[in-house]
N, C-alpha and C. Protein backbone atom coordinates (compact mmCIF):
# COMPACT_ATOMS: atom_id res chain seq x y z
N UNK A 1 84.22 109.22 -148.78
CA UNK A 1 85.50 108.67 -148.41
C UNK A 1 85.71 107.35 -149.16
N UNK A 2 86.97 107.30 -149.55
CA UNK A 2 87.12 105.74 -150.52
C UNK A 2 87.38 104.78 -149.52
N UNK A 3 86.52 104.09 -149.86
CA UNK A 3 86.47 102.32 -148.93
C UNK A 3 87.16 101.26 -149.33
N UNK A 4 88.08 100.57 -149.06
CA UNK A 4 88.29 99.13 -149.87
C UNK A 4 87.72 98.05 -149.21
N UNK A 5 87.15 97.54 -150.11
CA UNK A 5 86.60 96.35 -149.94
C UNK A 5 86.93 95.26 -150.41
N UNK A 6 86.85 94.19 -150.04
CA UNK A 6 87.39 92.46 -149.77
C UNK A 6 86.52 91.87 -150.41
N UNK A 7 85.96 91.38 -151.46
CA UNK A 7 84.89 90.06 -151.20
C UNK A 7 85.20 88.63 -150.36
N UNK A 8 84.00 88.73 -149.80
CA UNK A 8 84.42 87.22 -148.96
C UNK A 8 84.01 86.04 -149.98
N UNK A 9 84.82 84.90 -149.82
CA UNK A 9 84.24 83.40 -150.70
C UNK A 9 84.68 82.33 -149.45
N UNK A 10 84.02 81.32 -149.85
CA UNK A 10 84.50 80.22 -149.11
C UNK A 10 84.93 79.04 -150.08
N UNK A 11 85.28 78.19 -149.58
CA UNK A 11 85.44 77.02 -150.33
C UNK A 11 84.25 75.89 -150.14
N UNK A 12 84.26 75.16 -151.12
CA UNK A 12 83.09 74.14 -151.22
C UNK A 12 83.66 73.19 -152.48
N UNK A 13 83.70 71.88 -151.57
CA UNK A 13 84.11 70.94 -152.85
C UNK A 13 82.62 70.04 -154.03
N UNK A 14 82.85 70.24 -155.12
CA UNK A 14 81.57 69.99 -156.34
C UNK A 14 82.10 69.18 -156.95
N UNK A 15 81.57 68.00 -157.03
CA UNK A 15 81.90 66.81 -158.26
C UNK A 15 81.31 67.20 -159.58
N UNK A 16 82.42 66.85 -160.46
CA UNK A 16 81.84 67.30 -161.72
C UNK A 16 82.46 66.16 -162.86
N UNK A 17 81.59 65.75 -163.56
CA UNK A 17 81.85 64.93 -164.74
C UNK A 17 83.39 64.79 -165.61
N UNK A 18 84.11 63.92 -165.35
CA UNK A 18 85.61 64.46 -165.81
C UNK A 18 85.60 65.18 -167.17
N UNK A 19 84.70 65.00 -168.21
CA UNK A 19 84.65 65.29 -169.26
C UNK A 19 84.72 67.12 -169.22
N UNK A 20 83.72 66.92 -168.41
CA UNK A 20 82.99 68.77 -167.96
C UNK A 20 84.00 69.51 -167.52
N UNK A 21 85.18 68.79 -166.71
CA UNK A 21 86.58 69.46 -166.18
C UNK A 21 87.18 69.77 -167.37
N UNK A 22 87.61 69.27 -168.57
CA UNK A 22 88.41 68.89 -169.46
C UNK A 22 88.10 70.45 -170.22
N UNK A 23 86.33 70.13 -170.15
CA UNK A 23 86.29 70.85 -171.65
C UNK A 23 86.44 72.86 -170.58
N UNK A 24 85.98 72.81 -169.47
CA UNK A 24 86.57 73.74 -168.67
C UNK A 24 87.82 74.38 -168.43
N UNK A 25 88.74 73.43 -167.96
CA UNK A 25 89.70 73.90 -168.24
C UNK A 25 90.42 73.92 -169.67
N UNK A 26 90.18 73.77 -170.38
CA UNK A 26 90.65 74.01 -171.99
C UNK A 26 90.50 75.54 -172.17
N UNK A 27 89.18 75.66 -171.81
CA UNK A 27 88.37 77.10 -172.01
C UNK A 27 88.85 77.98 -171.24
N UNK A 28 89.24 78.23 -170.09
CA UNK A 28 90.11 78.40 -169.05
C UNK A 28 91.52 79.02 -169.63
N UNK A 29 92.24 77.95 -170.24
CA UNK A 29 93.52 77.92 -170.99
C UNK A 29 93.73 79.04 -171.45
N UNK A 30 92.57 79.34 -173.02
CA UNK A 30 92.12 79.52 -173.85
C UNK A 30 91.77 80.98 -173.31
N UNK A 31 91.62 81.46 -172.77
CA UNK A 31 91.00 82.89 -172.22
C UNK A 31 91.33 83.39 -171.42
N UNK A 32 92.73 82.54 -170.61
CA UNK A 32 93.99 82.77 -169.97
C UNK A 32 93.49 83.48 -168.41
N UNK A 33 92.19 82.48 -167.87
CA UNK A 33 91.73 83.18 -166.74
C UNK A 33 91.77 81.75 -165.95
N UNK A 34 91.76 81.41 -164.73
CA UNK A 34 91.64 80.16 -163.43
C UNK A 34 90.59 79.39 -164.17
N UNK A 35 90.59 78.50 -163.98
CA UNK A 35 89.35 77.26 -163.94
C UNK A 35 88.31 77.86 -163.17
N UNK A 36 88.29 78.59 -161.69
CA UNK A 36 87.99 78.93 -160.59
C UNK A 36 87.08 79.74 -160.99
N UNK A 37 88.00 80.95 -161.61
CA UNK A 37 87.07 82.58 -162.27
C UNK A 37 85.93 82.25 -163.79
N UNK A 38 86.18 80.99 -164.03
CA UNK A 38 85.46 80.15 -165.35
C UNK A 38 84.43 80.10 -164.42
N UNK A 39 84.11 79.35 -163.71
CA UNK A 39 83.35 78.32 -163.24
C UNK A 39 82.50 79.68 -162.37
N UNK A 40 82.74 80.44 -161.77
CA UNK A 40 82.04 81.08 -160.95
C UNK A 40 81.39 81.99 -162.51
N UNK A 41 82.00 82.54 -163.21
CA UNK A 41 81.39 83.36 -164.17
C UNK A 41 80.07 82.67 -164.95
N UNK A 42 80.40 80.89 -165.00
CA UNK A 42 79.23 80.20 -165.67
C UNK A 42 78.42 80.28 -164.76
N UNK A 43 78.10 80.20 -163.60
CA UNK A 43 77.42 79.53 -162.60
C UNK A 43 76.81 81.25 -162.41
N UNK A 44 77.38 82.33 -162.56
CA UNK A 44 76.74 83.83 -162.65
C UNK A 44 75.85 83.50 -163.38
N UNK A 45 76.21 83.59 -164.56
CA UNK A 45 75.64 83.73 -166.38
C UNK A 45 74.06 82.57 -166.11
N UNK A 46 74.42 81.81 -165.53
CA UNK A 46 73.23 80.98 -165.60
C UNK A 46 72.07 80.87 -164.15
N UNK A 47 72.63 81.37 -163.23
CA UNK A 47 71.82 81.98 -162.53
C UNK A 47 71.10 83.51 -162.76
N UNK A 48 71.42 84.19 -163.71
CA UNK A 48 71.18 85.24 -164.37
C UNK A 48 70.24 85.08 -165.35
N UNK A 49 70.14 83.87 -166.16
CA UNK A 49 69.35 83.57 -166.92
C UNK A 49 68.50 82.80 -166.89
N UNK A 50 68.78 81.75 -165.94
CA UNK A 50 67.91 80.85 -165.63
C UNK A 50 65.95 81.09 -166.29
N UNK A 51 65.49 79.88 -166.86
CA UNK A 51 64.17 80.49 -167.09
C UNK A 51 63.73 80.20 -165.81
N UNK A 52 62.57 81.12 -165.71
CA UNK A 52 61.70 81.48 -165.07
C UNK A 52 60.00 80.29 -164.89
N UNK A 53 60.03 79.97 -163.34
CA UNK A 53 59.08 78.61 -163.27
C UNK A 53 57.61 78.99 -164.29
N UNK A 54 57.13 78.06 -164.58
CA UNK A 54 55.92 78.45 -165.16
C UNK A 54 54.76 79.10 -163.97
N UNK A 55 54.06 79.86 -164.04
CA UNK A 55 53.45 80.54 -163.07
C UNK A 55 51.71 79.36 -162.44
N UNK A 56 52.00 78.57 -163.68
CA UNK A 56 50.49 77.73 -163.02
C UNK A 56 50.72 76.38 -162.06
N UNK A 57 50.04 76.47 -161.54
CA UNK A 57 50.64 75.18 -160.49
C UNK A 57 50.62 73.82 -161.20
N UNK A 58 51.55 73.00 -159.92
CA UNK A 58 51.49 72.00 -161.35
C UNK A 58 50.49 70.65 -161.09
N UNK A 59 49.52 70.64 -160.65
CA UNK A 59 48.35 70.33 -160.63
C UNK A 59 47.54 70.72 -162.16
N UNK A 60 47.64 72.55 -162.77
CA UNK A 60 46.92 72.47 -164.34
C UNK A 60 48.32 71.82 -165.19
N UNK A 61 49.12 71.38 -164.89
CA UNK A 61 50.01 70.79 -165.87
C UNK A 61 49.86 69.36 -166.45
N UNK A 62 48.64 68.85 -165.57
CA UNK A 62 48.58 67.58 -165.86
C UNK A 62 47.58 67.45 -166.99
């Protein structure tokens, strides 16, 4: 049976460097999508990629 589904979001206010707004929304502009749908797609992309902790504790790091 076909379902529709909603995603839920909330709101949450994030300070961000005015510079970092600027060059965001430019990019935004530029690719003719929200500041909003930018910002969640970076914040995907880099939780997606994020490296991975080093596996030795950091006690042998010293």
């Amino acid at each position: 049976m076909f379902e529709i589904k909603k995603p839920t979001s909330s709101n949450k206010t994030v300070r961000m460097p005015d510079e970092l707004i600027a060059k965001l929304e430019k990019l935004a502009a530029q690719n003719d999508i929200s500041f909003n749908q930018l910002v969640i797609q970076c914040c995907e992309y880099a939780l997606k990629d994020i490296s991975k902790p080093d596996t030795k504790s950091k006690s042998d790091k010293k």
